[in-house]
C-alpha atoms as a PDB file:
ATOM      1  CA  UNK A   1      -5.065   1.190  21.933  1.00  0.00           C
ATOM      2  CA  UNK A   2      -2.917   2.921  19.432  1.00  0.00           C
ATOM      3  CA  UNK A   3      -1.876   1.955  15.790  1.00  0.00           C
ATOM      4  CA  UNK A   4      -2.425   2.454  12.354  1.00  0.00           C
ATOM      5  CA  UNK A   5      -3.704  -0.443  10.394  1.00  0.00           C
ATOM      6  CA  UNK A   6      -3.693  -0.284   6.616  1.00  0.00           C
ATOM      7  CA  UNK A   7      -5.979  -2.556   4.666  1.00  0.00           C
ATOM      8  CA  UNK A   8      -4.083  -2.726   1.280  1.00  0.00           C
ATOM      9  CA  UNK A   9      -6.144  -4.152  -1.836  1.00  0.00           C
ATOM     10  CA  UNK A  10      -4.333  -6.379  -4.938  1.00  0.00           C
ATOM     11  CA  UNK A  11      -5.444  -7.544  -8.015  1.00  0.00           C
ATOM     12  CA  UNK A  12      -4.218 -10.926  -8.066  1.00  0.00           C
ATOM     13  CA  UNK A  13      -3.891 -13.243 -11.528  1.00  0.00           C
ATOM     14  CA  UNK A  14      -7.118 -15.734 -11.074  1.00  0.00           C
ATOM     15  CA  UNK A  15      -4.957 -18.410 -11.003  1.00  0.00           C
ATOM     16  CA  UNK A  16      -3.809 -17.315  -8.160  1.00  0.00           C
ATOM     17  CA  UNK A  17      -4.572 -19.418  -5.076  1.00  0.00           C
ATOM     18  CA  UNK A  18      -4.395 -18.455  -1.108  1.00  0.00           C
ATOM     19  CA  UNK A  19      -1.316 -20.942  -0.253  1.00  0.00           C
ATOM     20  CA  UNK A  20       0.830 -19.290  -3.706  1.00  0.00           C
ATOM     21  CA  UNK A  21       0.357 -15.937  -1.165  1.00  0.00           C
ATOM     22  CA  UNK A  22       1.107 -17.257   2.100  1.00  0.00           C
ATOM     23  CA  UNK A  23       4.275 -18.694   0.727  1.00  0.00           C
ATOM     24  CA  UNK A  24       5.247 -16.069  -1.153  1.00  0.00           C
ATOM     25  CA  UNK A  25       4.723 -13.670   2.324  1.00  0.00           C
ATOM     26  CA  UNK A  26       6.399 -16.261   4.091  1.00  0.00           C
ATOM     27  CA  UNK A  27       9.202 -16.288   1.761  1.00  0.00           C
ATOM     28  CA  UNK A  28       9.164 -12.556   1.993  1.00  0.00           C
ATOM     29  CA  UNK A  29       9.467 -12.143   5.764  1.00  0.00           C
ATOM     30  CA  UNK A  30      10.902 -15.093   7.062  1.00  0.00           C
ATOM     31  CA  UNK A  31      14.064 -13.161   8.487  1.00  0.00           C
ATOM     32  CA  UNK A  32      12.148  -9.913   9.750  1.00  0.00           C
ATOM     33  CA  UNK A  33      12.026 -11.053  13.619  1.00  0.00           C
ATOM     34  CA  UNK A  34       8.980  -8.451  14.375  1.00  0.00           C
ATOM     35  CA  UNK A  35       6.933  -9.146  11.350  1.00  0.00           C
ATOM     36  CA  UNK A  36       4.287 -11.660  12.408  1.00  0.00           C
ATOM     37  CA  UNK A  37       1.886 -13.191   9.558  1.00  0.00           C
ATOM     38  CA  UNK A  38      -1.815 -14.233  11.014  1.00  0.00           C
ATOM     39  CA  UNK A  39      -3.263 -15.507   7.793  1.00  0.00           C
ATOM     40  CA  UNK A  40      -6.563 -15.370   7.361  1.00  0.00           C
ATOM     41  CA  UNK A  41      -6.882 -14.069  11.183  1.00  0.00           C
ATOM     42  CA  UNK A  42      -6.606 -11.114  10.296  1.00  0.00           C
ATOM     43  CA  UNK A  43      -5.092  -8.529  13.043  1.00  0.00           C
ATOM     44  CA  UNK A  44      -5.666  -5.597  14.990  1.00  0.00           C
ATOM     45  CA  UNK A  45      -3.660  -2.700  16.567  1.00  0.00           C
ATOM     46  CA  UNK A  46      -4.751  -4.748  20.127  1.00  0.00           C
ATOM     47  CA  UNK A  47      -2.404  -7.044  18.966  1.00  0.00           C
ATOM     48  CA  UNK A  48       0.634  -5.236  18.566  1.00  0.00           C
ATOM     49  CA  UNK A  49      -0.178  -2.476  20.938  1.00  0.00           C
ATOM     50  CA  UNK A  50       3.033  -1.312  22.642  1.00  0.00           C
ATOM     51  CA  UNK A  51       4.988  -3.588  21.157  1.00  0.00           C
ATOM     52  CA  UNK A  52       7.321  -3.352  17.877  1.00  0.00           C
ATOM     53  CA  UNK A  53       5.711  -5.567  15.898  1.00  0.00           C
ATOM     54  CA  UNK A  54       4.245  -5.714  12.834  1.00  0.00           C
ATOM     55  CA  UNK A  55       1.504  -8.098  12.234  1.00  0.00           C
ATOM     56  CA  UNK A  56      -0.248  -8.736   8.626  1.00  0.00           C
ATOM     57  CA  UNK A  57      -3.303 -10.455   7.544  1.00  0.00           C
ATOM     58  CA  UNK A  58      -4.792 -11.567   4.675  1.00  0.00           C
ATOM     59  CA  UNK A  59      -7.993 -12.995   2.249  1.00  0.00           C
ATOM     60  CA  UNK A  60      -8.233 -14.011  -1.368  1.00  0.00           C
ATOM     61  CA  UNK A  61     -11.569 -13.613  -2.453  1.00  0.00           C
ATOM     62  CA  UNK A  62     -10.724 -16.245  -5.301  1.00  0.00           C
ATOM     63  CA  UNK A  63     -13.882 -15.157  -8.009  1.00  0.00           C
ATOM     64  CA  UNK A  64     -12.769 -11.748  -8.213  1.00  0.00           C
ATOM     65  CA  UNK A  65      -9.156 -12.037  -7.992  1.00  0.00           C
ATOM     66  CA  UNK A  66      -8.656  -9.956  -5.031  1.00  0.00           C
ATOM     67  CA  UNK A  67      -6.455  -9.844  -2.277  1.00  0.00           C
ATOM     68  CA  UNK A  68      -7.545  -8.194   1.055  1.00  0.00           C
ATOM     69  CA  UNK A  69      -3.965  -7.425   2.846  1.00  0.00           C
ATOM     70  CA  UNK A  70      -4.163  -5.993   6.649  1.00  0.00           C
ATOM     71  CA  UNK A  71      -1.385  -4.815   8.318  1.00  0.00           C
ATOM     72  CA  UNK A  72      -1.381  -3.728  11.867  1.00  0.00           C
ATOM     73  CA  UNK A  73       1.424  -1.569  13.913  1.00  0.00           C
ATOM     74  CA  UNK A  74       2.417   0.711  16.846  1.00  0.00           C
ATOM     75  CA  UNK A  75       3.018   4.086  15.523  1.00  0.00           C
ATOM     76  CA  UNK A  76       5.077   4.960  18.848  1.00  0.00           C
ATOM     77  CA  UNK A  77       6.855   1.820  19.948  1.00  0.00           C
ATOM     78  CA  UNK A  78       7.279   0.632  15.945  1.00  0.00           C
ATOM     79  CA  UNK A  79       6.836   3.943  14.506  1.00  0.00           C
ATOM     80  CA  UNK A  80      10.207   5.866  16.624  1.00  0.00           C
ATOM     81  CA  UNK A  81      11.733   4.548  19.783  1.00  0.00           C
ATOM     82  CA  UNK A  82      11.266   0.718  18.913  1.00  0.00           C
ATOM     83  CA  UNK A  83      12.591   1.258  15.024  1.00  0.00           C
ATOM     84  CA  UNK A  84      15.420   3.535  16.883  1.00  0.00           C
ATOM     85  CA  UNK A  85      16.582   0.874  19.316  1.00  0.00           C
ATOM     86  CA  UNK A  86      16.269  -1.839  16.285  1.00  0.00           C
ATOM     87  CA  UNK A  87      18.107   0.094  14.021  1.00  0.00           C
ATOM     88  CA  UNK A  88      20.892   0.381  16.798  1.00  0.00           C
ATOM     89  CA  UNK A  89      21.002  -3.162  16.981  1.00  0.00           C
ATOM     90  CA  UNK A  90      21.891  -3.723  13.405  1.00  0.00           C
ATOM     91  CA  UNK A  91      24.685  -1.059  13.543  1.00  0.00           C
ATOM     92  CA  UNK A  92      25.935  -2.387  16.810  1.00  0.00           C
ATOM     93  CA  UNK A  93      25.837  -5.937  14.950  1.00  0.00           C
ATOM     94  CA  UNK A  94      23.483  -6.767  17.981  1.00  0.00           C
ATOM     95  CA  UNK A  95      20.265  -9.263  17.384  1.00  0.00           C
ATOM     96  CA  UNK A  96      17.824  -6.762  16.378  1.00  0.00           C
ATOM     97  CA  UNK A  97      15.475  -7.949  19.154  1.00  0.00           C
ATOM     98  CA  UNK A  98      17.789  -6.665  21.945  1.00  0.00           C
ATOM     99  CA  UNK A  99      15.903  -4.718  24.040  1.00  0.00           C
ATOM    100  CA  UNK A 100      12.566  -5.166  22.498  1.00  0.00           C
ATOM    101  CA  UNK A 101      11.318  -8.309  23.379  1.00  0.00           C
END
């Protein structure tokens, strides 16, 4: 398999609880059709693996105030052609999924 995965680390307010960041990802993404949030599954590039996906994890490790982020992606099919043909879409006023799913 081929990918890049990123494992991004935040410091978080201690206050701040697991559900405050799965809403606020949720929030963030909830119109991106190839961003896919797996929680505290956190992903691999076999999962997105020719396909234009994006998929991101995450933990908070609520003593320290950390937040593990993991985000998973095809560098060819999301990296070029897929982003290409997606990008299309949008100018075309297609459904950005056209051709990609």
């Amino acid at each position: 398999d081929r990918g890049i995965l990123e494992t991004i680390y935040v410091t978080l307010r201690r206050t701040t609880t697991e559900a405050q960041v799965a809403e606020a990802l949720e929030r963030a993404y909830a119109t991106a059709p190839f961003v896919r949030l797996t929680g505290a599954a956190l992903p691999e590039i076999k999962h997105v693996a020719y396909t234009n996906f994006c998929d991101i994890g995450w933990k908070v490790d609520a003593p320290t105030g950390r937040l593990v982020l993991v985000s998973v992606l095809d560098n060819l099919l999301k990296g070029a052609a897929g982003q290409g043909v997606q990008n299309l879409n949008l100018v075309l006023g297609l459904d950005q999924r056209v051709g990609l799913i």
